[in-house]
C-alpha atoms as a PDB file:
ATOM      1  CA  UNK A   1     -18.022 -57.778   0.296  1.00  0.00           C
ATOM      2  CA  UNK A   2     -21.443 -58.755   1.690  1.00  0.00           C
ATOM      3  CA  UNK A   3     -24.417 -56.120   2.320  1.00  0.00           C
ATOM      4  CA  UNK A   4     -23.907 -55.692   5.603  1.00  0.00           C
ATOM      5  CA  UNK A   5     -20.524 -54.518   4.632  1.00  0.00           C
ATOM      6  CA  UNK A   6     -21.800 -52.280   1.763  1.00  0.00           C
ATOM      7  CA  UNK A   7     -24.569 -51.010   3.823  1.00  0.00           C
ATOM      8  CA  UNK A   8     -22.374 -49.863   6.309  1.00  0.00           C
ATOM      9  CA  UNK A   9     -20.161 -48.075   4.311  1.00  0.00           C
ATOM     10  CA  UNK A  10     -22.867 -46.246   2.656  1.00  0.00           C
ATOM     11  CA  UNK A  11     -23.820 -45.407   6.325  1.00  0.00           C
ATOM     12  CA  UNK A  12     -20.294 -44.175   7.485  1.00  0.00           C
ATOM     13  CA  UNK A  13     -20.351 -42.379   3.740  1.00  0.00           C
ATOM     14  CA  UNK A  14     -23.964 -40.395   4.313  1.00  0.00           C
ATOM     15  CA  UNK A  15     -22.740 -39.495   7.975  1.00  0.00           C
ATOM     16  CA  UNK A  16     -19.629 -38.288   6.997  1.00  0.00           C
ATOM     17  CA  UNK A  17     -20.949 -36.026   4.233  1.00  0.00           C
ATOM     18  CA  UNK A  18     -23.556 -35.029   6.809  1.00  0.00           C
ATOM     19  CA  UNK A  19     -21.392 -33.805   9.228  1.00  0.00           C
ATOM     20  CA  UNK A  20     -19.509 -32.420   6.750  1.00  0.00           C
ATOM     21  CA  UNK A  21     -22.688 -30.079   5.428  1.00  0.00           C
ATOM     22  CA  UNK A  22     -24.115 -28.891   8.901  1.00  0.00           C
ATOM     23  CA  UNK A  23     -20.155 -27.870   9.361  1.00  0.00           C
ATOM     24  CA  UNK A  24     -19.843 -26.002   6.361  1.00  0.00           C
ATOM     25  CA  UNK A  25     -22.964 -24.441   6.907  1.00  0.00           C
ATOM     26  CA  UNK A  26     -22.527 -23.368   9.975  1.00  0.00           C
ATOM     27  CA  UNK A  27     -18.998 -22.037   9.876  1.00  0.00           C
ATOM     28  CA  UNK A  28     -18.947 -18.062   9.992  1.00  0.00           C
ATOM     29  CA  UNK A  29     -19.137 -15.763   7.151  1.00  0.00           C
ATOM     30  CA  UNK A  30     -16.678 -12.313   7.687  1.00  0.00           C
ATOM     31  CA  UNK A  31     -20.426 -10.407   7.738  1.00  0.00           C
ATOM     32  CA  UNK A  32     -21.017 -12.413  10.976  1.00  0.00           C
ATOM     33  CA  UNK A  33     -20.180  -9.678  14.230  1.00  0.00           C
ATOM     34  CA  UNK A  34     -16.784 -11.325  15.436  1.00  0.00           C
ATOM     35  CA  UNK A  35     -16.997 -12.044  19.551  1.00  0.00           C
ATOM     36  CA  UNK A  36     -13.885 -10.506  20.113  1.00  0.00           C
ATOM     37  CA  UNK A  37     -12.135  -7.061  19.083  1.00  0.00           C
ATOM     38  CA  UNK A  38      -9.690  -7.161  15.954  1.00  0.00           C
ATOM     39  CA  UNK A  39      -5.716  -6.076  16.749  1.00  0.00           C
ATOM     40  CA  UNK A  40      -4.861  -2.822  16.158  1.00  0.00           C
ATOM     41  CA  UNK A  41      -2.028  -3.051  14.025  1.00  0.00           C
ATOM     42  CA  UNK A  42      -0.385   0.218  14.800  1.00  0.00           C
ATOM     43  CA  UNK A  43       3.419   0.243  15.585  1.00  0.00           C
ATOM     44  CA  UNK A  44       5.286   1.420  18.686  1.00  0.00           C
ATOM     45  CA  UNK A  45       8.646   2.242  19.207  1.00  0.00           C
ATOM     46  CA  UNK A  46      11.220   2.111  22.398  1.00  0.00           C
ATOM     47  CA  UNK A  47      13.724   4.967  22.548  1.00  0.00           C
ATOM     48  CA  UNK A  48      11.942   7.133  19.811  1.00  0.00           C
ATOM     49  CA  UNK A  49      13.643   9.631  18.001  1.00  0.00           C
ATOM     50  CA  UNK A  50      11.315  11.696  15.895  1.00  0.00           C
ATOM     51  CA  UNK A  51      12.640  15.089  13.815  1.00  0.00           C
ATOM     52  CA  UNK A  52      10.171  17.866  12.952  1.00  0.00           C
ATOM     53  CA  UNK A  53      11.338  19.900   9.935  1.00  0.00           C
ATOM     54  CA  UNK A  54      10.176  23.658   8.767  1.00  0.00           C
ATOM     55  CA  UNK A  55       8.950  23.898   4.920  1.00  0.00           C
ATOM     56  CA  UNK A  56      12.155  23.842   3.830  1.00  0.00           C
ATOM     57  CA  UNK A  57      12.467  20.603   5.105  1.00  0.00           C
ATOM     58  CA  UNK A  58      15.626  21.831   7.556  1.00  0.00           C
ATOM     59  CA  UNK A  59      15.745  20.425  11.188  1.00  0.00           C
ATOM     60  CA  UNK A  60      13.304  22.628  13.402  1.00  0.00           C
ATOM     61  CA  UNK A  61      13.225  20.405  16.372  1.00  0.00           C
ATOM     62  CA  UNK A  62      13.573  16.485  18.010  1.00  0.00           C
ATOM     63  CA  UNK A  63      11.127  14.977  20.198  1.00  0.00           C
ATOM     64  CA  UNK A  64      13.098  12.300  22.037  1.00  0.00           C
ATOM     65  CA  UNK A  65      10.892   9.717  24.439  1.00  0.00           C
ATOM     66  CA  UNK A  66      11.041   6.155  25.951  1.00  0.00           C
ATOM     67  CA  UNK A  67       7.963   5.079  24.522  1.00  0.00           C
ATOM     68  CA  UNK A  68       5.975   5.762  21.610  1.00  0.00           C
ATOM     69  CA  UNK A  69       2.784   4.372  20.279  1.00  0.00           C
ATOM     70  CA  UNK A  70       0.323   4.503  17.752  1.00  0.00           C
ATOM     71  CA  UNK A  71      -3.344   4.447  18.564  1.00  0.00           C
ATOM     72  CA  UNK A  72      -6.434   3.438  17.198  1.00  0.00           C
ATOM     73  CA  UNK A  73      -7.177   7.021  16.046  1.00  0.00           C
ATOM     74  CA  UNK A  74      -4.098   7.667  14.545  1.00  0.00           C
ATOM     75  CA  UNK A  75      -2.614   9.628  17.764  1.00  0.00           C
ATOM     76  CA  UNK A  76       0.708   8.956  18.758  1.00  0.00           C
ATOM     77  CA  UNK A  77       1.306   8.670  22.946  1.00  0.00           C
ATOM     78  CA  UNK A  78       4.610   9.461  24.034  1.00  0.00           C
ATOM     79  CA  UNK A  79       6.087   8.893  27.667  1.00  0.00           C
ATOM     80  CA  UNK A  80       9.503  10.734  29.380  1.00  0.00           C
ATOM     81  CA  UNK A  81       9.399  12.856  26.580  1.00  0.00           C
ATOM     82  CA  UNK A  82      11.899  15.468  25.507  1.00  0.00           C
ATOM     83  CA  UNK A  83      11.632  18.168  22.999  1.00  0.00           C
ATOM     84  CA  UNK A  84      14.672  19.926  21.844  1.00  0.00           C
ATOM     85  CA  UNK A  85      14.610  23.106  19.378  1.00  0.00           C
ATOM     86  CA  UNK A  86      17.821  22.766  16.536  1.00  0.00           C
ATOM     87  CA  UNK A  87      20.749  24.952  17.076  1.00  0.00           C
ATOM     88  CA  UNK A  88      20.005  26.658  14.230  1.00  0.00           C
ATOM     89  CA  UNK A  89      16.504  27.820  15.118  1.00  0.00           C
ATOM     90  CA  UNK A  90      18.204  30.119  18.043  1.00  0.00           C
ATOM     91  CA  UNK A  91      15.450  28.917  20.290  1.00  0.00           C
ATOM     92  CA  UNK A  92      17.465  27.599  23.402  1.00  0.00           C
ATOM     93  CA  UNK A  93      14.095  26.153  25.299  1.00  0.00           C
ATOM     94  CA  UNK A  94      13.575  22.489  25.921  1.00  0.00           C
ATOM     95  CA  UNK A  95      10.432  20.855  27.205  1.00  0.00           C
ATOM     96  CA  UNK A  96      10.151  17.895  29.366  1.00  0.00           C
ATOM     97  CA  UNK A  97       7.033  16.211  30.043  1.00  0.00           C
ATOM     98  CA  UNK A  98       6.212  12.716  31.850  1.00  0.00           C
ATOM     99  CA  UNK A  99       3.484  12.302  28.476  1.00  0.00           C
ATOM    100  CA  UNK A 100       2.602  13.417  25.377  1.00  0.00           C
ATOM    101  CA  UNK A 101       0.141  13.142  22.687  1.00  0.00           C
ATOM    102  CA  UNK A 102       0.061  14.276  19.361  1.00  0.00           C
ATOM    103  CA  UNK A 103      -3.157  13.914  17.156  1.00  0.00           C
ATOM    104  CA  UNK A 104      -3.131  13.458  13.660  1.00  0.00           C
ATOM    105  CA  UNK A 105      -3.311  16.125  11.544  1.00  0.00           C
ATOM    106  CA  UNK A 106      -2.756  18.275  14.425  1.00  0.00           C
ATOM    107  CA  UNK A 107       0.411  20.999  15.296  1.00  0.00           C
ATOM    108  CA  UNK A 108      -0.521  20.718  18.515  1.00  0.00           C
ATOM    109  CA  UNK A 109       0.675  18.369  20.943  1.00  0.00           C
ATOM    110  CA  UNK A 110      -0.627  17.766  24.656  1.00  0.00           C
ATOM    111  CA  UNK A 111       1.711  17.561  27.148  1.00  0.00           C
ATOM    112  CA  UNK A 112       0.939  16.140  30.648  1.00  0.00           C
ATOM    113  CA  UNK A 113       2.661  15.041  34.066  1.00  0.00           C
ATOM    114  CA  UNK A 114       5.566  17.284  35.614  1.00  0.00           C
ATOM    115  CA  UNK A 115       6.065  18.927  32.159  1.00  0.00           C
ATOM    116  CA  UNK A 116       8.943  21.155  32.624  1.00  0.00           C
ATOM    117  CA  UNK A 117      10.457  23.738  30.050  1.00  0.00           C
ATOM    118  CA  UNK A 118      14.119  25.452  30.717  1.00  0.00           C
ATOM    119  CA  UNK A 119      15.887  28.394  28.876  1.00  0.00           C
ATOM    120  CA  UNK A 120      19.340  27.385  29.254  1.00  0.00           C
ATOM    121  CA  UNK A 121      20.800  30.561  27.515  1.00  0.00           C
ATOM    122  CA  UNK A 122      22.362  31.425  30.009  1.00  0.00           C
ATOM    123  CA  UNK A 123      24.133  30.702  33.536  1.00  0.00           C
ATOM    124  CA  UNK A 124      22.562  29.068  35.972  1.00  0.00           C
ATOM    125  CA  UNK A 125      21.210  32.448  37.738  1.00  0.00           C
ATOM    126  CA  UNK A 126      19.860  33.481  34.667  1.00  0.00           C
ATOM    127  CA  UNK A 127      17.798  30.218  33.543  1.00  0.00           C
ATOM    128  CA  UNK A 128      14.090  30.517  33.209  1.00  0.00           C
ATOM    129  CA  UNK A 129      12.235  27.428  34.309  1.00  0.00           C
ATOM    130  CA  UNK A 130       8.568  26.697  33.983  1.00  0.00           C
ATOM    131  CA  UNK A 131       6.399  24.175  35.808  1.00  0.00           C
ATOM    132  CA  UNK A 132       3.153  23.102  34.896  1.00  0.00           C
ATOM    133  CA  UNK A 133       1.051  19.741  35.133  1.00  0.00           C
ATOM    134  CA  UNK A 134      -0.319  20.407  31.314  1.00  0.00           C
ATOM    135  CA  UNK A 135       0.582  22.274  28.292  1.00  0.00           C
ATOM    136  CA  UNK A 136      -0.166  22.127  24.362  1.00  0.00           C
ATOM    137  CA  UNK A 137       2.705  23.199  22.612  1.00  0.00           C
ATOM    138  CA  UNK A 138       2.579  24.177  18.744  1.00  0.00           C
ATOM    139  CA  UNK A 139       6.461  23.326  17.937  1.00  0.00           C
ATOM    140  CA  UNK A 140       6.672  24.838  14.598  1.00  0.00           C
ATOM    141  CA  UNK A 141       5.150  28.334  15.500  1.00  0.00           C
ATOM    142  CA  UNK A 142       6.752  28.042  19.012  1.00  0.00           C
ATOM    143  CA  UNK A 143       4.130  28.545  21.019  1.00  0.00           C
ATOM    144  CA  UNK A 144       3.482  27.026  24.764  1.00  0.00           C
ATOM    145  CA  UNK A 145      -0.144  27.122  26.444  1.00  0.00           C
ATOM    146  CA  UNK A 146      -1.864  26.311  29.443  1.00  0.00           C
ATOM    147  CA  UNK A 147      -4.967  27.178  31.780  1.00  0.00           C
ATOM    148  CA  UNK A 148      -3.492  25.445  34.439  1.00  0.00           C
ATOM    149  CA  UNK A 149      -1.394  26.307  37.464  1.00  0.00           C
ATOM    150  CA  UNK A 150       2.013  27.391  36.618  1.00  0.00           C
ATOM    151  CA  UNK A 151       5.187  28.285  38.027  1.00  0.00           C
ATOM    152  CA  UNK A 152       8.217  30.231  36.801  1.00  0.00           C
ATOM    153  CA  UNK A 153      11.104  30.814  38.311  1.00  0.00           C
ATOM    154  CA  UNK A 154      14.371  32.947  36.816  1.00  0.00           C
ATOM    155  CA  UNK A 155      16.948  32.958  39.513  1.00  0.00           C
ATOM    156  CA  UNK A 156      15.839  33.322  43.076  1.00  0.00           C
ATOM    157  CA  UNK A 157      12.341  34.477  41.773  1.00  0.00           C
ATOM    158  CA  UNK A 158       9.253  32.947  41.336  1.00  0.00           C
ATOM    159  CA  UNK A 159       5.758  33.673  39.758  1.00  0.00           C
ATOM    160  CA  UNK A 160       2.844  31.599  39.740  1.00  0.00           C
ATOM    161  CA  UNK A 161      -0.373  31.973  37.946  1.00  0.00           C
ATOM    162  CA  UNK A 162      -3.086  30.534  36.863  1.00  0.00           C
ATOM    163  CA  UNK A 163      -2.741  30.093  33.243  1.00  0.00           C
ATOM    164  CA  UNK A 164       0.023  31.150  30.720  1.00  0.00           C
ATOM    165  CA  UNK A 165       1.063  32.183  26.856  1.00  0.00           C
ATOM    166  CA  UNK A 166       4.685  31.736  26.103  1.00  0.00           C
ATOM    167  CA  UNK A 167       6.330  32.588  22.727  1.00  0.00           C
ATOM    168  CA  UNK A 168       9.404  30.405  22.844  1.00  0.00           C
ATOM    169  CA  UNK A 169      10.935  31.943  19.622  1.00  0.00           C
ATOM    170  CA  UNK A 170      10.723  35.987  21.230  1.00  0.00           C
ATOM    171  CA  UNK A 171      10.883  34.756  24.988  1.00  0.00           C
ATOM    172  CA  UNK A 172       7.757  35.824  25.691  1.00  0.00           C
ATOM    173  CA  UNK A 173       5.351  35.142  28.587  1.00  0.00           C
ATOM    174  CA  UNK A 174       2.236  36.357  29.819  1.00  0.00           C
ATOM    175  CA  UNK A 175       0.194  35.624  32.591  1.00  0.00           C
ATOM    176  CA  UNK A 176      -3.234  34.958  32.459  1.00  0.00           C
ATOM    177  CA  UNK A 177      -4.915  35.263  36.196  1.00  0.00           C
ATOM    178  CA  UNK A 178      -3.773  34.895  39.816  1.00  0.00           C
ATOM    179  CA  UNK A 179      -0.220  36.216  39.463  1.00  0.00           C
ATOM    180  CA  UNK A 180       2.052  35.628  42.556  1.00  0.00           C
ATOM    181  CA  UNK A 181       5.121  36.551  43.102  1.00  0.00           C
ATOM    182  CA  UNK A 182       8.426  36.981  44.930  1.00  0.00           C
ATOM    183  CA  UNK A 183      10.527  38.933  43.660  1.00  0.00           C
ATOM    184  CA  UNK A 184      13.991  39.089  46.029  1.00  0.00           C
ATOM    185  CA  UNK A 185      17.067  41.250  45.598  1.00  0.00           C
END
């Protein structure tokens, strides 16, 4: 090996641990503000069966829905969402709703979209239905609010108002303003 030969390698050697500094140096630390946003790593689930119990741990009710996901705040979103009351709870109301949310921690969840709930104790004359475009619902202490417009029909008649409390497990309801009815033999 000449010098020329040595000299070059000793070159190719200094650039190579050069290069080799500025990128170690310059690579970034986990302190360094990341350009992009980190992946939630909640979970979601397709055809979502979810069982809510009492503090006995018995079955109290089901929420059934297409879609259900976890957000960033520990909420869960819900879409074509059904919630069913157990047999054995006597409470023969179901509630339909295009979404949901329930926040953690919370009883309470928010309903939203053509949310519909149906007494089907009975025949078909005897049915109550009510309409709404939201509602929170606490499940376990069956009770069903709104301030929005609402409409309830039982048979051929039909109220609406402008607001609403229902007690689910007593089929109760009161109005809160603007009652209208019609009421037909």
């Amino acid at each position: 090996m000449g010098p020329r030969t040595i000299t070059v390698i000793i070159l190719l050697s200094a650039g190579a641990i050069g290069s080799w500094y500025l990128a170690r140096s310059n690579a970034p630390t986990y302190e360094d503000d990341l350009p992009y946003e980190p992946v939630h790593q909640g979970y979601y689930l397709k055809q979502a069966r979810i069982l809510g119990t009492d503090e006995d741990g018995s079955l109290l009710y089901e929420i059934e829905a297409e879609h259900a996901e976890q957000r960033e705040d520990d909420s869960i979103e819900f879409s074509k969402v059904r919630i069913r009351y157990s047999p054995d709870s006597g409470v023969p109301w179901v509630v339909n709703a295009d979404e949901a949310t329930l926040q953690d921690g919370s009883p309470t969840m928010i309903l939203r979209g053509n949310v519909q709930i149906v007494n089907e104790g009975g025949s078909a004359e005897e049915n109550t239905e009510i309409r709404t475009q939201y509602l929170e619902l606490d499940a376990k202490e069956y009770i069903a609010e709104t301030d929005a417009r609402v409409q309830i029909r039982f048979g051929s008649r039909s109220v609406t108002a402008t607001g609403m409390l229902a007690s689910l497990n007593d089929d109760k309801i009161a109005l809160k303003s603007n009652v209208r009815g019609k009421i037909a033999p």
